[in-house]
C-alpha atoms as a PDB file:
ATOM      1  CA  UNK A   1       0.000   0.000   0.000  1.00  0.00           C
ATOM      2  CA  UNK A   2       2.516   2.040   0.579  1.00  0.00           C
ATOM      3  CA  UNK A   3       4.506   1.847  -2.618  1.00  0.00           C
ATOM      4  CA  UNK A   4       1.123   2.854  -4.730  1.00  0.00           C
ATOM      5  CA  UNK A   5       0.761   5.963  -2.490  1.00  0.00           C
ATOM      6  CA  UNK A   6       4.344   6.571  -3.068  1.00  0.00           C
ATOM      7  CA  UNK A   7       4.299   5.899  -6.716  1.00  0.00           C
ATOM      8  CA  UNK A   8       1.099   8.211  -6.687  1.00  0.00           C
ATOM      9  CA  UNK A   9       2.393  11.019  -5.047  1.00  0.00           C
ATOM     10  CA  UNK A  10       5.517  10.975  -7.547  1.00  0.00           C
ATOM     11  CA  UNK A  11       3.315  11.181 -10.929  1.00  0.00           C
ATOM     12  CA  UNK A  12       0.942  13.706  -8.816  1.00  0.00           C
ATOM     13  CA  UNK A  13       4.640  15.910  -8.595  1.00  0.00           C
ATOM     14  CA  UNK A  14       5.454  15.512 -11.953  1.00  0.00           C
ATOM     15  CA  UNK A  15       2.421  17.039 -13.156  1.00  0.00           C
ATOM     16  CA  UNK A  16       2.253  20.068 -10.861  1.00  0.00           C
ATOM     17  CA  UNK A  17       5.981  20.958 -10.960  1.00  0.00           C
ATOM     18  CA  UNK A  18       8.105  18.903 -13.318  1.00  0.00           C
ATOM     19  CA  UNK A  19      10.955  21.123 -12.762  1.00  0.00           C
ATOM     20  CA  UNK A  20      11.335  20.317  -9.066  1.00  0.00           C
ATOM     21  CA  UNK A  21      11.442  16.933  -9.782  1.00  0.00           C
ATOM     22  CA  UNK A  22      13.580  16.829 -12.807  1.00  0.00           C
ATOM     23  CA  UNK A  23      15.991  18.698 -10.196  1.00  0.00           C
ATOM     24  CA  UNK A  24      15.155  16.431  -7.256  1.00  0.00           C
ATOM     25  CA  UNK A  25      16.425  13.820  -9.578  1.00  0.00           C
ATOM     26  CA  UNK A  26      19.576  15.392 -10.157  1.00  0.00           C
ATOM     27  CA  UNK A  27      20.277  16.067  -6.604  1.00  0.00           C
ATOM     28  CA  UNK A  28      20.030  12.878  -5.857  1.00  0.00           C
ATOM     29  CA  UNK A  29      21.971  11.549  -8.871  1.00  0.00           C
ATOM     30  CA  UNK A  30      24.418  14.137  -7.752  1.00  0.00           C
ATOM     31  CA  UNK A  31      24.467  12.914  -4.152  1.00  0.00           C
ATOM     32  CA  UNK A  32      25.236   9.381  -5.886  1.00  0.00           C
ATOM     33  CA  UNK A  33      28.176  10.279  -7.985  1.00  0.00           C
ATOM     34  CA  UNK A  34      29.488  12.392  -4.950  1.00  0.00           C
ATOM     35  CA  UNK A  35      29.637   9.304  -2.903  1.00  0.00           C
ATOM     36  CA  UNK A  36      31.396   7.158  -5.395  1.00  0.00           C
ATOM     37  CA  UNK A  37      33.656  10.162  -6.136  1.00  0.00           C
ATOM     38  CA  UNK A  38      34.434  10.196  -2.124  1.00  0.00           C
ATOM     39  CA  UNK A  39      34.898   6.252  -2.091  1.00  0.00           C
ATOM     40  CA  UNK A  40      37.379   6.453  -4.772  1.00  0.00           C
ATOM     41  CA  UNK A  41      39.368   9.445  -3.380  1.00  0.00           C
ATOM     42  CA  UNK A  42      39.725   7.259  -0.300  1.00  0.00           C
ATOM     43  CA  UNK A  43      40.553   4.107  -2.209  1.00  0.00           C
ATOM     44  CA  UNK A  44      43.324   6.444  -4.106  1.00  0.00           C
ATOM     45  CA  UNK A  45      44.748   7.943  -0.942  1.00  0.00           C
ATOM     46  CA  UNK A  46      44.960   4.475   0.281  1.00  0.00           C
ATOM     47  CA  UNK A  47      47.192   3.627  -2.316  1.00  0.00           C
ATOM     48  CA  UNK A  48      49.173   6.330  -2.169  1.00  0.00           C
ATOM     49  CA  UNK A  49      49.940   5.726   1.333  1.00  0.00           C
ATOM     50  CA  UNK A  50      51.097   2.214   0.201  1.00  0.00           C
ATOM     51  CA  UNK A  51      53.145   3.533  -2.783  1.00  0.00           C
ATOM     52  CA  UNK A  52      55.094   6.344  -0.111  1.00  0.00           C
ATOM     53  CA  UNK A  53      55.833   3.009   2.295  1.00  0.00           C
ATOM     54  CA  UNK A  54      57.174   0.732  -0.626  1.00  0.00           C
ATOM     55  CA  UNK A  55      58.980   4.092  -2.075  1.00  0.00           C
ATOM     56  CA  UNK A  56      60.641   4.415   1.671  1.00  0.00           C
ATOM     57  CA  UNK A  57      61.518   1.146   1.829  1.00  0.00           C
ATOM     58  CA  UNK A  58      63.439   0.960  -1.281  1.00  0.00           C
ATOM     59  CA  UNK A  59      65.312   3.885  -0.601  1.00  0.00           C
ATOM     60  CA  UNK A  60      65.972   2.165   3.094  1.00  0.00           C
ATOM     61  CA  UNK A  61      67.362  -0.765   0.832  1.00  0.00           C
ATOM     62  CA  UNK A  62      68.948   1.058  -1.669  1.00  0.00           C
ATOM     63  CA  UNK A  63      70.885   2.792   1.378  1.00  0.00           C
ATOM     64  CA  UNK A  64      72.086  -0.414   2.843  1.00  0.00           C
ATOM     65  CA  UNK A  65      73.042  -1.944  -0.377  1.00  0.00           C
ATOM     66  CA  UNK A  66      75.233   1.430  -1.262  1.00  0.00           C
ATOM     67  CA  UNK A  67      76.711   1.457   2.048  1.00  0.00           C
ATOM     68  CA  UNK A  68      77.785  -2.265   1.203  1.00  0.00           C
ATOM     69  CA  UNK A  69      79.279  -1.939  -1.791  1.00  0.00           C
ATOM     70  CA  UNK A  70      81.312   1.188  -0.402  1.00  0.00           C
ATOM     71  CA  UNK A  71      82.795  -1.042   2.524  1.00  0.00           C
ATOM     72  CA  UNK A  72      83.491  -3.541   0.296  1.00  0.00           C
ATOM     73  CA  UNK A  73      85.122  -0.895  -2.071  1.00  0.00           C
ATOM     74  CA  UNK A  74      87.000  -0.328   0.730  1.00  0.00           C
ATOM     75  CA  UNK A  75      88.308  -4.100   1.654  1.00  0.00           C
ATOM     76  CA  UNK A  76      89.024  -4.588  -1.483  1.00  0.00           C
ATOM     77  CA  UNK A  77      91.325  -1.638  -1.923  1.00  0.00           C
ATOM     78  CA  UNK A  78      92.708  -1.592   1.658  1.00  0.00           C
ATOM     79  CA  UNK A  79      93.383  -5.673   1.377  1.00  0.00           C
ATOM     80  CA  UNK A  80      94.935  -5.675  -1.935  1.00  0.00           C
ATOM     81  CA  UNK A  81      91.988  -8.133  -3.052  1.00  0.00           C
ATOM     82  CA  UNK A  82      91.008  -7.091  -6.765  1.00  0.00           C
ATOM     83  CA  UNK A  83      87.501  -7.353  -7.423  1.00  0.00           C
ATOM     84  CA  UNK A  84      87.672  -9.552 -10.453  1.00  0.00           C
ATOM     85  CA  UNK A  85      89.567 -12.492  -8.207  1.00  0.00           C
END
């Protein structure tokens, strides 16, 4: 019963103003897209997060694996050990 008086009172707005409800319509479409567009942006910021951890970890990596090679630069030439041998 409820759904016909709903459905009734929808046509019954159409007819008197079909330019409030052509822009209830878009309101609400709008309030739709907005909360998809808010979804995403979290979704996106969530990745981002994830890409600045992974970035900062490589660089963490990259640091350790310089520092490496420079004290094994330095074995190398202090120790008279070539590093094609």
């Amino acid at each position: 019963m409820k759904d016909r008086t709903k459905k009734r009172m929808i046509r019954m707005g159409w007819k008197m103003s079909p330019e409030t409800m052509a822009a209830m319509e878009e309101v609400h479409a709008f309030r739709e897209e907005v909360a998809e567009l808010r979804k995403a942006v979290a979704d996106l910021k969530r990745e981002v997060d994830e890409s600045r951890r992974d970035s900062l970890r490589i660089a963490e990596l990259t640091d350790v694996v310089v520092q490496k090679l420079a004290e094994f630069e330095t074995r190398t030439e202090g120790g008279g050990v070539s590093a094609g041998s």
